[in-house]
N, C-alpha and C. Protein backbone atom coordinates (compact mmCIF):
# COMPACT_ATOMS: atom_id res chain seq x y z
N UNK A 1 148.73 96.74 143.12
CA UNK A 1 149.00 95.57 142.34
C UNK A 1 147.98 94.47 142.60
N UNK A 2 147.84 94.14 144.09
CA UNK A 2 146.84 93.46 144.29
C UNK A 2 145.35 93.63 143.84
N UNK A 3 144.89 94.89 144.18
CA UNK A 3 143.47 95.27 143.20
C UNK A 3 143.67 95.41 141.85
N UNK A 4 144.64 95.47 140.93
CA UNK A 4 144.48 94.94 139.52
C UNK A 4 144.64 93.47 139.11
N UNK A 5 145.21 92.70 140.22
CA UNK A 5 144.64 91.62 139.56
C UNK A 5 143.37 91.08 140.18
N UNK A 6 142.96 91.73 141.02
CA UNK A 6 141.63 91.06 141.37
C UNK A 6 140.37 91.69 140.61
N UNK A 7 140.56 92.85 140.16
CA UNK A 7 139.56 93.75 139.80
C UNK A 7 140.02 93.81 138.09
N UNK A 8 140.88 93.28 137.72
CA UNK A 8 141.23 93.03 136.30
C UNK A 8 140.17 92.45 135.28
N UNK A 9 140.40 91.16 135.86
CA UNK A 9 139.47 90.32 135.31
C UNK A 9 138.17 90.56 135.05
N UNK A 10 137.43 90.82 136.57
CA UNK A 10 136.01 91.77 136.45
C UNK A 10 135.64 92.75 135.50
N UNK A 11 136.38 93.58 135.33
CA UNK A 11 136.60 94.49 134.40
C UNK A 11 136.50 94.24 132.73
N UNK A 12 137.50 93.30 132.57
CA UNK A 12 137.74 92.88 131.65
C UNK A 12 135.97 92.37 130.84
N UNK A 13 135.69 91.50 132.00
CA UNK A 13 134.18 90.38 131.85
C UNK A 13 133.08 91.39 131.48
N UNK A 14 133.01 92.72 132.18
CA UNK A 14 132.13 93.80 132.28
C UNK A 14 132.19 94.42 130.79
N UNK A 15 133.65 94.35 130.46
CA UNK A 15 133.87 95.26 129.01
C UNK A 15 133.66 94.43 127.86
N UNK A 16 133.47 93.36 127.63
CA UNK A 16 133.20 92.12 127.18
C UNK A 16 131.71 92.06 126.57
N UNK A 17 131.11 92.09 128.32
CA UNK A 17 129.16 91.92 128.03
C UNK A 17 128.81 93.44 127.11
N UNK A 18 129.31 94.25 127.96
CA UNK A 18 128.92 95.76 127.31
C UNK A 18 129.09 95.89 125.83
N UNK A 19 130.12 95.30 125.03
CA UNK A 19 130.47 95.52 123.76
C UNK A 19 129.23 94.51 123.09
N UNK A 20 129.57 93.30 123.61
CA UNK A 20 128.26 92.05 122.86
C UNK A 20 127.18 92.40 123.12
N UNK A 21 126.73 93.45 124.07
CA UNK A 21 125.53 93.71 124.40
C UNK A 21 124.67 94.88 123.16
N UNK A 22 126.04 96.06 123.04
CA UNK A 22 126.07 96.85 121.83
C UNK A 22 126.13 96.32 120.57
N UNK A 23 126.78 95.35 120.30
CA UNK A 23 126.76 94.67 118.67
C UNK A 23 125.34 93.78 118.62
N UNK A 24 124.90 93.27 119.66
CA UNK A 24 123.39 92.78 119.55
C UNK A 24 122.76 93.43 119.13
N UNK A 25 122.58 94.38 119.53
CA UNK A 25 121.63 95.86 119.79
C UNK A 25 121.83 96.52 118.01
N UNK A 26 122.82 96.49 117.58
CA UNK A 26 123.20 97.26 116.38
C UNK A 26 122.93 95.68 115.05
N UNK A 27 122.72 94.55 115.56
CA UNK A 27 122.81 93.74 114.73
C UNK A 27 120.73 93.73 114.39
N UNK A 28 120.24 93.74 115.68
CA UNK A 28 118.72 93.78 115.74
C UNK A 28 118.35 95.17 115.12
N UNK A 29 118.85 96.09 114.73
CA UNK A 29 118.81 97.37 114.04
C UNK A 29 118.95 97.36 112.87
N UNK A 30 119.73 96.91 112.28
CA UNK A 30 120.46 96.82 111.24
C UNK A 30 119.23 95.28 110.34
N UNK A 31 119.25 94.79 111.36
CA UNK A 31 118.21 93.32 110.52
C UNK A 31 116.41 94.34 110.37
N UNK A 32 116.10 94.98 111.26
CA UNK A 32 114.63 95.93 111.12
C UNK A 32 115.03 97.21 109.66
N UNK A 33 116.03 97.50 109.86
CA UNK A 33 116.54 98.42 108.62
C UNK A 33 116.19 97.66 107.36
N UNK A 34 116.92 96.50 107.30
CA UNK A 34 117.03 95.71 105.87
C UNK A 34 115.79 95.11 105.81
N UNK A 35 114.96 94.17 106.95
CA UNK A 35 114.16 94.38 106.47
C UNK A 35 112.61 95.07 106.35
N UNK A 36 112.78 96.63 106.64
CA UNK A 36 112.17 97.43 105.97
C UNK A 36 112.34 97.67 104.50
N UNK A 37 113.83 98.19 104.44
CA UNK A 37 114.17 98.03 102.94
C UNK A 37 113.44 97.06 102.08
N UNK A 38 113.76 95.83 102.00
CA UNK A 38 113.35 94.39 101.57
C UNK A 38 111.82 94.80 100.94
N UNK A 39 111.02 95.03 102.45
CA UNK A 39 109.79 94.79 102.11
C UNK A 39 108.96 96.13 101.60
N UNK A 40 109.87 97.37 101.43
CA UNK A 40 109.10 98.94 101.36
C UNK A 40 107.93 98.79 100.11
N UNK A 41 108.28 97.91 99.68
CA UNK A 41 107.17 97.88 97.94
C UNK A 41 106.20 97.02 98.35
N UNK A 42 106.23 96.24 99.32
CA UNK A 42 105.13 95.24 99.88
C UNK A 42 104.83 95.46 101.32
N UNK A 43 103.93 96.81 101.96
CA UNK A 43 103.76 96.92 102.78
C UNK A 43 102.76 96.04 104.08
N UNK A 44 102.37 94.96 103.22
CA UNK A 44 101.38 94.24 103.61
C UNK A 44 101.84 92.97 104.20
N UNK A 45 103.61 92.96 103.85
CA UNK A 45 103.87 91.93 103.87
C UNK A 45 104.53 91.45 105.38
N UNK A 46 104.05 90.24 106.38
CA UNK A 46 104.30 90.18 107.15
C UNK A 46 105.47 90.81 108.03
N UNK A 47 106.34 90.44 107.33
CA UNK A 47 107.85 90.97 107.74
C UNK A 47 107.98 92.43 107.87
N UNK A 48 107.24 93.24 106.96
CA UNK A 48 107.28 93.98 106.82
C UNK A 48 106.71 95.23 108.42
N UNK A 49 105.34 93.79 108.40
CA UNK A 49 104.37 94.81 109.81
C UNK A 49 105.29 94.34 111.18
N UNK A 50 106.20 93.39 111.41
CA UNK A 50 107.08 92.81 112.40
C UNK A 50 108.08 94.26 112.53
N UNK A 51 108.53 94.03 111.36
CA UNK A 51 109.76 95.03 111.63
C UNK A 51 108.85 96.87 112.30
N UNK A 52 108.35 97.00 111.45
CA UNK A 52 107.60 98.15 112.39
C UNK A 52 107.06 98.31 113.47
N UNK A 53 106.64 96.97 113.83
CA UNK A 53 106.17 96.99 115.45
C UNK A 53 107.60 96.55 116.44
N UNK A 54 108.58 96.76 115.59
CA UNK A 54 110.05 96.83 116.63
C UNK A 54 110.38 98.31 116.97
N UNK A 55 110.58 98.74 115.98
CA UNK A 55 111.10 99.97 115.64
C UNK A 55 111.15 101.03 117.24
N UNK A 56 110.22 100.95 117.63
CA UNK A 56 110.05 101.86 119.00
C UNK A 56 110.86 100.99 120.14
N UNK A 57 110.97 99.87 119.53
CA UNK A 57 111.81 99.29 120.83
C UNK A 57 113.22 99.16 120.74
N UNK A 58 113.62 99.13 119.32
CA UNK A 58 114.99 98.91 119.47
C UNK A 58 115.62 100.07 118.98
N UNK A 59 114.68 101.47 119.23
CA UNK A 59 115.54 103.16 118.94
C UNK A 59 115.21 103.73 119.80
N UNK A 60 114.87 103.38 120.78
CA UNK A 60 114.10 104.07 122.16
C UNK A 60 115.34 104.79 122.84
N UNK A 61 116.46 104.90 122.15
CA UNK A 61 117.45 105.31 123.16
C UNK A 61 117.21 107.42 123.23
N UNK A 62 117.84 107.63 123.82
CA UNK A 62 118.00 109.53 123.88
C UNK A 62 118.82 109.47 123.13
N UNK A 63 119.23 109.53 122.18
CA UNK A 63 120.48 110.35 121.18
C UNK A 63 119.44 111.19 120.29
N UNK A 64 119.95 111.84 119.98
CA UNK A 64 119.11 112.91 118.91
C UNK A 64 118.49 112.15 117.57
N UNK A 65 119.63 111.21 116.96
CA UNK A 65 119.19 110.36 115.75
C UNK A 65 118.22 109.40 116.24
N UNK A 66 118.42 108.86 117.27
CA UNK A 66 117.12 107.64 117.17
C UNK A 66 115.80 108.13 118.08
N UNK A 67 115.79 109.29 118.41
CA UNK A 67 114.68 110.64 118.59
C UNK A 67 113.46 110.97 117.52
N UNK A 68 114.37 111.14 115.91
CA UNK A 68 114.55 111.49 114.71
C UNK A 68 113.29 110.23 114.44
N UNK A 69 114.15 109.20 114.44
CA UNK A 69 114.03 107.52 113.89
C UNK A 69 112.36 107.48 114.37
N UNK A 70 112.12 107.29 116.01
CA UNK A 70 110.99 107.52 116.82
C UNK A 70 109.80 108.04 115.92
N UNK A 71 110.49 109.51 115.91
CA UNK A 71 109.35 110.57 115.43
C UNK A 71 109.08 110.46 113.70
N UNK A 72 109.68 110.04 113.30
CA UNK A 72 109.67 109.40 111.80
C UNK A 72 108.28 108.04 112.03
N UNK A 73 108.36 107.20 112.85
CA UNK A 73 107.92 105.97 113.03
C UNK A 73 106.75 106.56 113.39
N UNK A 74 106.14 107.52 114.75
CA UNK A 74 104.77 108.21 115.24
C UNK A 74 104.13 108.57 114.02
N UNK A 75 105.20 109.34 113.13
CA UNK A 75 103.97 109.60 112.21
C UNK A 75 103.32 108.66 111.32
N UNK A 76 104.14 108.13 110.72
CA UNK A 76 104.30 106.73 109.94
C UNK A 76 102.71 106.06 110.04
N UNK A 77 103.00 105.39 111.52
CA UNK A 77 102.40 104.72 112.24
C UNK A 77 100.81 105.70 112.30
N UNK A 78 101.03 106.87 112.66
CA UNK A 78 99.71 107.69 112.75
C UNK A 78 98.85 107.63 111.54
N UNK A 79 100.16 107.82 110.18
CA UNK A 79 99.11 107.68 108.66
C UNK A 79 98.45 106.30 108.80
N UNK A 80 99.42 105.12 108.56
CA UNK A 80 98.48 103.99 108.56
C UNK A 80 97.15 103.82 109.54
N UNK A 81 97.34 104.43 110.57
CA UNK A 81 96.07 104.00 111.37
C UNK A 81 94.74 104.47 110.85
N UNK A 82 95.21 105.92 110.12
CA UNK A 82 93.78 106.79 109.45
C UNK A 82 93.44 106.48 108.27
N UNK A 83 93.88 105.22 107.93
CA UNK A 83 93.45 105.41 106.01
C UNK A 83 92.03 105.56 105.79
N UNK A 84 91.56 105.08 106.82
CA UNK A 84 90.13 105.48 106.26
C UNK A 84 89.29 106.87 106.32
N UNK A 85 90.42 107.73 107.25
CA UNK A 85 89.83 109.19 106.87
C UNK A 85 90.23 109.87 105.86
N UNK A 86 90.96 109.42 105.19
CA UNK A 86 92.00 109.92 103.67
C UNK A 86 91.41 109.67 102.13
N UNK A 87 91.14 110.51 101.85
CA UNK A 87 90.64 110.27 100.53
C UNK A 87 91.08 111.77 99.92
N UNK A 88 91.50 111.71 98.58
CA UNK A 88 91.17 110.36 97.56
C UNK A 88 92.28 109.29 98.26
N UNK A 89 92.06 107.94 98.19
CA UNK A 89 92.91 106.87 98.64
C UNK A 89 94.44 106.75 97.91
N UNK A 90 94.40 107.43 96.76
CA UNK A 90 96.28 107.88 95.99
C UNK A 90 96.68 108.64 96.58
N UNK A 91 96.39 109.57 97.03
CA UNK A 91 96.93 110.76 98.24
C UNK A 91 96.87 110.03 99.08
N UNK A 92 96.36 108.96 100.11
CA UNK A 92 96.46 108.59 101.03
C UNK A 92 98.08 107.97 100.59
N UNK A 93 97.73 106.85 99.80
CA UNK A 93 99.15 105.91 99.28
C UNK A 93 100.38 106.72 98.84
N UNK A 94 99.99 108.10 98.37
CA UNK A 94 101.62 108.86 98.04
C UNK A 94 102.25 109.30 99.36
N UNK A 95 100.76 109.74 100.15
CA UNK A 95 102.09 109.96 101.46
C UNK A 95 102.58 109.22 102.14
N UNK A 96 102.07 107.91 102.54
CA UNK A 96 102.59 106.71 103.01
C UNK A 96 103.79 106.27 102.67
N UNK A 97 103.74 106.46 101.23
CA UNK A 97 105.06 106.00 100.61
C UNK A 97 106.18 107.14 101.31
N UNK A 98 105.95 108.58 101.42
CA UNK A 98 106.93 109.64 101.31
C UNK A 98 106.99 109.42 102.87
N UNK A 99 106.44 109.13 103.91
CA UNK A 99 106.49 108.92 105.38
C UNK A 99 107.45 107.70 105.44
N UNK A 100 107.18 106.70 104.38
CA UNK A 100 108.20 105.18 105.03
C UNK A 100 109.47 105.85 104.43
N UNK A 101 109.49 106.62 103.45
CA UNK A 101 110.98 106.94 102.65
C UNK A 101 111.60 108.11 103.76
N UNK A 102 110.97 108.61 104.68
CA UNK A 102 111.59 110.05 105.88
C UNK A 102 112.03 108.51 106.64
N UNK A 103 111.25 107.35 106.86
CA UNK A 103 111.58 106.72 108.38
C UNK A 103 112.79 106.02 108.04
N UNK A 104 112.84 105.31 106.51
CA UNK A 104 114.37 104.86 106.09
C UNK A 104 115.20 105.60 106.29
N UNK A 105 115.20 106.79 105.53
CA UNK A 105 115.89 107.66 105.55
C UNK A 105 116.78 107.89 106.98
N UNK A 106 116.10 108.06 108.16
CA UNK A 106 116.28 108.42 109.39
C UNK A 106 116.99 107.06 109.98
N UNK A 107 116.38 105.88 110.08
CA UNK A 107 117.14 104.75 110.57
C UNK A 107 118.45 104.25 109.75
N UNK A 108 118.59 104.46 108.26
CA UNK A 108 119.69 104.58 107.82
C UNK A 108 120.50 105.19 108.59
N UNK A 109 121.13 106.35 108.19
CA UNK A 109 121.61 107.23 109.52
C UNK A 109 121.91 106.84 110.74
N UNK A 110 120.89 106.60 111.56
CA UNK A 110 120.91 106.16 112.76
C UNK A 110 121.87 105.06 112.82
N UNK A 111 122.13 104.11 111.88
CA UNK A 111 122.73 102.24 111.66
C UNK A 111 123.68 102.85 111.21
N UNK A 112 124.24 103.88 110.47
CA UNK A 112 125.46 104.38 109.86
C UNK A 112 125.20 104.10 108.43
N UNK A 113 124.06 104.17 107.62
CA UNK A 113 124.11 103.90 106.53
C UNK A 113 123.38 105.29 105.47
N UNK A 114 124.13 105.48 104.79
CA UNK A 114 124.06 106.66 104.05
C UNK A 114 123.13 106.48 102.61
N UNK A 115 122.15 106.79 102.16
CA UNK A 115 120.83 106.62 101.24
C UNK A 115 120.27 107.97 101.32
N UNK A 116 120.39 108.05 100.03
CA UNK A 116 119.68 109.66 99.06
C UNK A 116 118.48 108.88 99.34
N UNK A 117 117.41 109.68 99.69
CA UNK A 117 115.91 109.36 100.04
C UNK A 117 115.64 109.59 98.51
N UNK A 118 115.77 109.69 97.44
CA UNK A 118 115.32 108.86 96.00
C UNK A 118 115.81 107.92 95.80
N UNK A 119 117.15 107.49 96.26
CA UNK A 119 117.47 105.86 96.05
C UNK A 119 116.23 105.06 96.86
N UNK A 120 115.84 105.24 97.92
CA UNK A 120 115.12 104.64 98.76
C UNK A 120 113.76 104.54 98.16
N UNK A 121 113.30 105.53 97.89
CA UNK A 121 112.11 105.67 97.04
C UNK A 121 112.05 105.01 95.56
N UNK A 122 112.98 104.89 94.94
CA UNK A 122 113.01 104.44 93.94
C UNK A 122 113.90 103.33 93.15
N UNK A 123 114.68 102.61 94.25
CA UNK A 123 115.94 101.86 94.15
C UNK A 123 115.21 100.49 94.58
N UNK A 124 113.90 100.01 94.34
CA UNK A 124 113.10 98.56 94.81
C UNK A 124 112.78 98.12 93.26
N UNK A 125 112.69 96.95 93.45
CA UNK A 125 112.05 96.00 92.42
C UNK A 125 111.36 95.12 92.96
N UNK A 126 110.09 94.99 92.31
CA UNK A 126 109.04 94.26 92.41
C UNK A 126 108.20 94.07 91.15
N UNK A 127 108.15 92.91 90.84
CA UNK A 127 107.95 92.45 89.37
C UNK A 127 105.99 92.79 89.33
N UNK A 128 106.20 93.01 87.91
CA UNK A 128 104.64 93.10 87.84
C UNK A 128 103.68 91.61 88.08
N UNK A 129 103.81 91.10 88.00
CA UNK A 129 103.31 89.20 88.43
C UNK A 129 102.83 89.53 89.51
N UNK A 130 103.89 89.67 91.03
CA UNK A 130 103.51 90.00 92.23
C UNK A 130 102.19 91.10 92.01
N UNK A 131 102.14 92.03 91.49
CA UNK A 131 101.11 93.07 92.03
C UNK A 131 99.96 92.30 91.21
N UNK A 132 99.72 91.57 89.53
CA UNK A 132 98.71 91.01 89.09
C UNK A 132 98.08 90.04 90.45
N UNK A 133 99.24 88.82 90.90
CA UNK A 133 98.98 88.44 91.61
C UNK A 133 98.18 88.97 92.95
N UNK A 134 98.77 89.68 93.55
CA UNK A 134 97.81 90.51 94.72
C UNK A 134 96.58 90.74 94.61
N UNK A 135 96.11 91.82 92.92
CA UNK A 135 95.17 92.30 92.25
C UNK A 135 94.73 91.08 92.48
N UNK A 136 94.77 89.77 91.92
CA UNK A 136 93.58 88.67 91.74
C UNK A 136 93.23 88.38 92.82
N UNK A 137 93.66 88.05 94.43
CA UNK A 137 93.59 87.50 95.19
C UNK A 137 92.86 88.26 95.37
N UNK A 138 93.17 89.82 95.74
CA UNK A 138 92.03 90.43 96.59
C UNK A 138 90.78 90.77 95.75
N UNK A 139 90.64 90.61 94.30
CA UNK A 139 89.34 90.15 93.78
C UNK A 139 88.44 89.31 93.98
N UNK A 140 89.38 88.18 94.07
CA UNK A 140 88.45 86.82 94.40
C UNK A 140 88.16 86.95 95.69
N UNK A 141 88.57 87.00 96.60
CA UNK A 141 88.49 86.94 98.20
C UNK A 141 86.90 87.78 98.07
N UNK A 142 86.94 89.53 97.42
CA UNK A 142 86.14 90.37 97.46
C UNK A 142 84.50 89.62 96.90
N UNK A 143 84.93 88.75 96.09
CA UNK A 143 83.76 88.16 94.78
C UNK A 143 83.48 86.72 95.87
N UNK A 144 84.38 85.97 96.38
CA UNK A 144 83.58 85.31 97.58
C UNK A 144 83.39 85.22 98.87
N UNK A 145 83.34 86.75 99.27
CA UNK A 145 82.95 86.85 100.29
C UNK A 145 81.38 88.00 100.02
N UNK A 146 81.29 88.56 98.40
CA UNK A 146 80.05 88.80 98.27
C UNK A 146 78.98 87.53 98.53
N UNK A 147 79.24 86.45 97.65
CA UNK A 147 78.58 85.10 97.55
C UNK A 147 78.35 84.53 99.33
N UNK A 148 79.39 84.79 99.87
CA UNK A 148 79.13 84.05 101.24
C UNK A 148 77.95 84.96 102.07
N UNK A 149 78.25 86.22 101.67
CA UNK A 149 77.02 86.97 102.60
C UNK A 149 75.50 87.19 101.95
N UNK A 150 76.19 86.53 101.04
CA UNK A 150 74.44 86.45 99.94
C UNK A 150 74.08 87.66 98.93
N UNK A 151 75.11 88.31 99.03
CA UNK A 151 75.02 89.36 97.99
C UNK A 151 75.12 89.66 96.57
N UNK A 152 75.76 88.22 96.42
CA UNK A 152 75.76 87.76 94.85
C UNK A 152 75.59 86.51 94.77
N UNK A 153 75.43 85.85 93.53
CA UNK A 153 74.74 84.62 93.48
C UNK A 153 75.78 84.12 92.67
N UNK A 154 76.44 82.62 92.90
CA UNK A 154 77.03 81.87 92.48
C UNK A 154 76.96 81.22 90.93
N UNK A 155 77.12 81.82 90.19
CA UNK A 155 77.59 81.81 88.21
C UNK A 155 77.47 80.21 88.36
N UNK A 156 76.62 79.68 87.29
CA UNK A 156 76.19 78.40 87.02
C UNK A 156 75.82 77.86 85.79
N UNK A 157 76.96 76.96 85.05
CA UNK A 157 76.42 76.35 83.88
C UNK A 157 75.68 75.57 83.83
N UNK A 158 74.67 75.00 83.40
CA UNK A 158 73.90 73.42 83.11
C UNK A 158 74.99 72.59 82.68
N UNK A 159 75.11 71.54 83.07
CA UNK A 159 76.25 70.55 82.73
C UNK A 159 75.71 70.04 81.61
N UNK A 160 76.28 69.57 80.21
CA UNK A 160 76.24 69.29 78.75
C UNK A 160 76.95 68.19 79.05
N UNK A 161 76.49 66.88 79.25
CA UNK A 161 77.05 65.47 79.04
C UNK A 161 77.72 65.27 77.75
N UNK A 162 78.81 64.76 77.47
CA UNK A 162 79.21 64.63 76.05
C UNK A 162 78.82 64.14 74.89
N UNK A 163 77.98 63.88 73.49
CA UNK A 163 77.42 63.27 73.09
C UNK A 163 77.93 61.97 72.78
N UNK A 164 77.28 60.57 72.84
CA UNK A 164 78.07 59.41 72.73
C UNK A 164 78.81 59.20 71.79
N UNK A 165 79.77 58.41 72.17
CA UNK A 165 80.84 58.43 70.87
C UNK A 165 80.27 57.09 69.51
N UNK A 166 81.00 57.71 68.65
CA UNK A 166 80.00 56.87 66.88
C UNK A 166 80.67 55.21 67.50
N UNK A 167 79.64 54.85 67.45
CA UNK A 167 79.98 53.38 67.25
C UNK A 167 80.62 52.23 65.69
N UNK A 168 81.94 51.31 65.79
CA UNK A 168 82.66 50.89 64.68
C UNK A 168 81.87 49.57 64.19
N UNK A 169 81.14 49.27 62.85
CA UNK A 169 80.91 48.61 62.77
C UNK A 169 79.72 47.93 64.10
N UNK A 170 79.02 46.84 63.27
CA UNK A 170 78.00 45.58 64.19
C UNK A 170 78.49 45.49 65.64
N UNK A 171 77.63 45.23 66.33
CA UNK A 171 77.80 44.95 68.04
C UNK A 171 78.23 43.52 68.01
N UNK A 172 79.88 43.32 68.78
CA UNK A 172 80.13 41.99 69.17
C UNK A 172 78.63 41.02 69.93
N UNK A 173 78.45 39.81 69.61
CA UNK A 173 77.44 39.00 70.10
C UNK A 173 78.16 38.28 71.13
């Protein structure tokens, strides 16, 4: 009687941290899940490279699924590093895409969340604006950073002053 109430409490405090310690753990999982999801159509996009450089840390456990999750992420991680040995560069980009849709796939699962790997693959929206947009930026960036290294020469009109405007009637004296 005496060691349950002394060792009660302890217990109690221990079973407490352990559970908040697990719902942390599943809440920081669950936020790298979504946003992978979020960002799968915009791989470039900050959030996007954050959440992947978690991934090994917050599935690092031994269970067989977040093993899965891991080895989903190595390869992942292995394509992006080689794009430049990959050509044609659409084969590079189709498998990228089919590698992030195995790693959803797998961390779904892992979080308890159930996704047909064609929903995943094909269940995003991203408006065409965003990709024009992208397209222009990385044009221009490309077109002045030719000009900055001197490789192209800066497009130049002669400035055409406006011709003076008709004057009304005699000049006030």
């Amino acid at each position: 009687m005496i060691a349950a109430l002394f060792f009660g409490p302890i217990v109690a405090v221990q079973l407490t941290e352990f559970l908040r310690r697990r719902q942390d753990r599943q809440t920081r999982r669950v936020h790298i899940f979504r946003t992978l999801m979020a960002t799968r159509l915009s791989n470039l996009a900050t959030q996007h490279v954050e959440s992947l450089n978690l991934v090994e840390l917050e599935f690092r456990t031994s269970s067989s699924q977040d093993k899965k999750v891991v080895d989903c992420w190595k390869m992942y991680l292995s394509h992006l590093n080689n794009a430049q040995n990959y050509l044609p560069r659409e084969g590079w980009e189709q498998r990228r895409g089919e590698l992030l849709v195995d790693l959803l796939y797998e961390m779904g699962l892992a979080i308890g969340y159930s996704f047909e790997k064609s929903s995943i693959k094909t269940g995003a929206y991203s408006p065409q604006g965003y990709l024009n947009v992208s397209m222009e930026t990385a044009e221009s960036r490309k077109l002045w950073l030719e000009i900055l290294r001197g490789n192209r020469g800066l497009p130049m009109t002669p400035f055409q002053p406006p011709p003076p405007a008709p004057t009304q009637g005699p000049p006030l004296a």
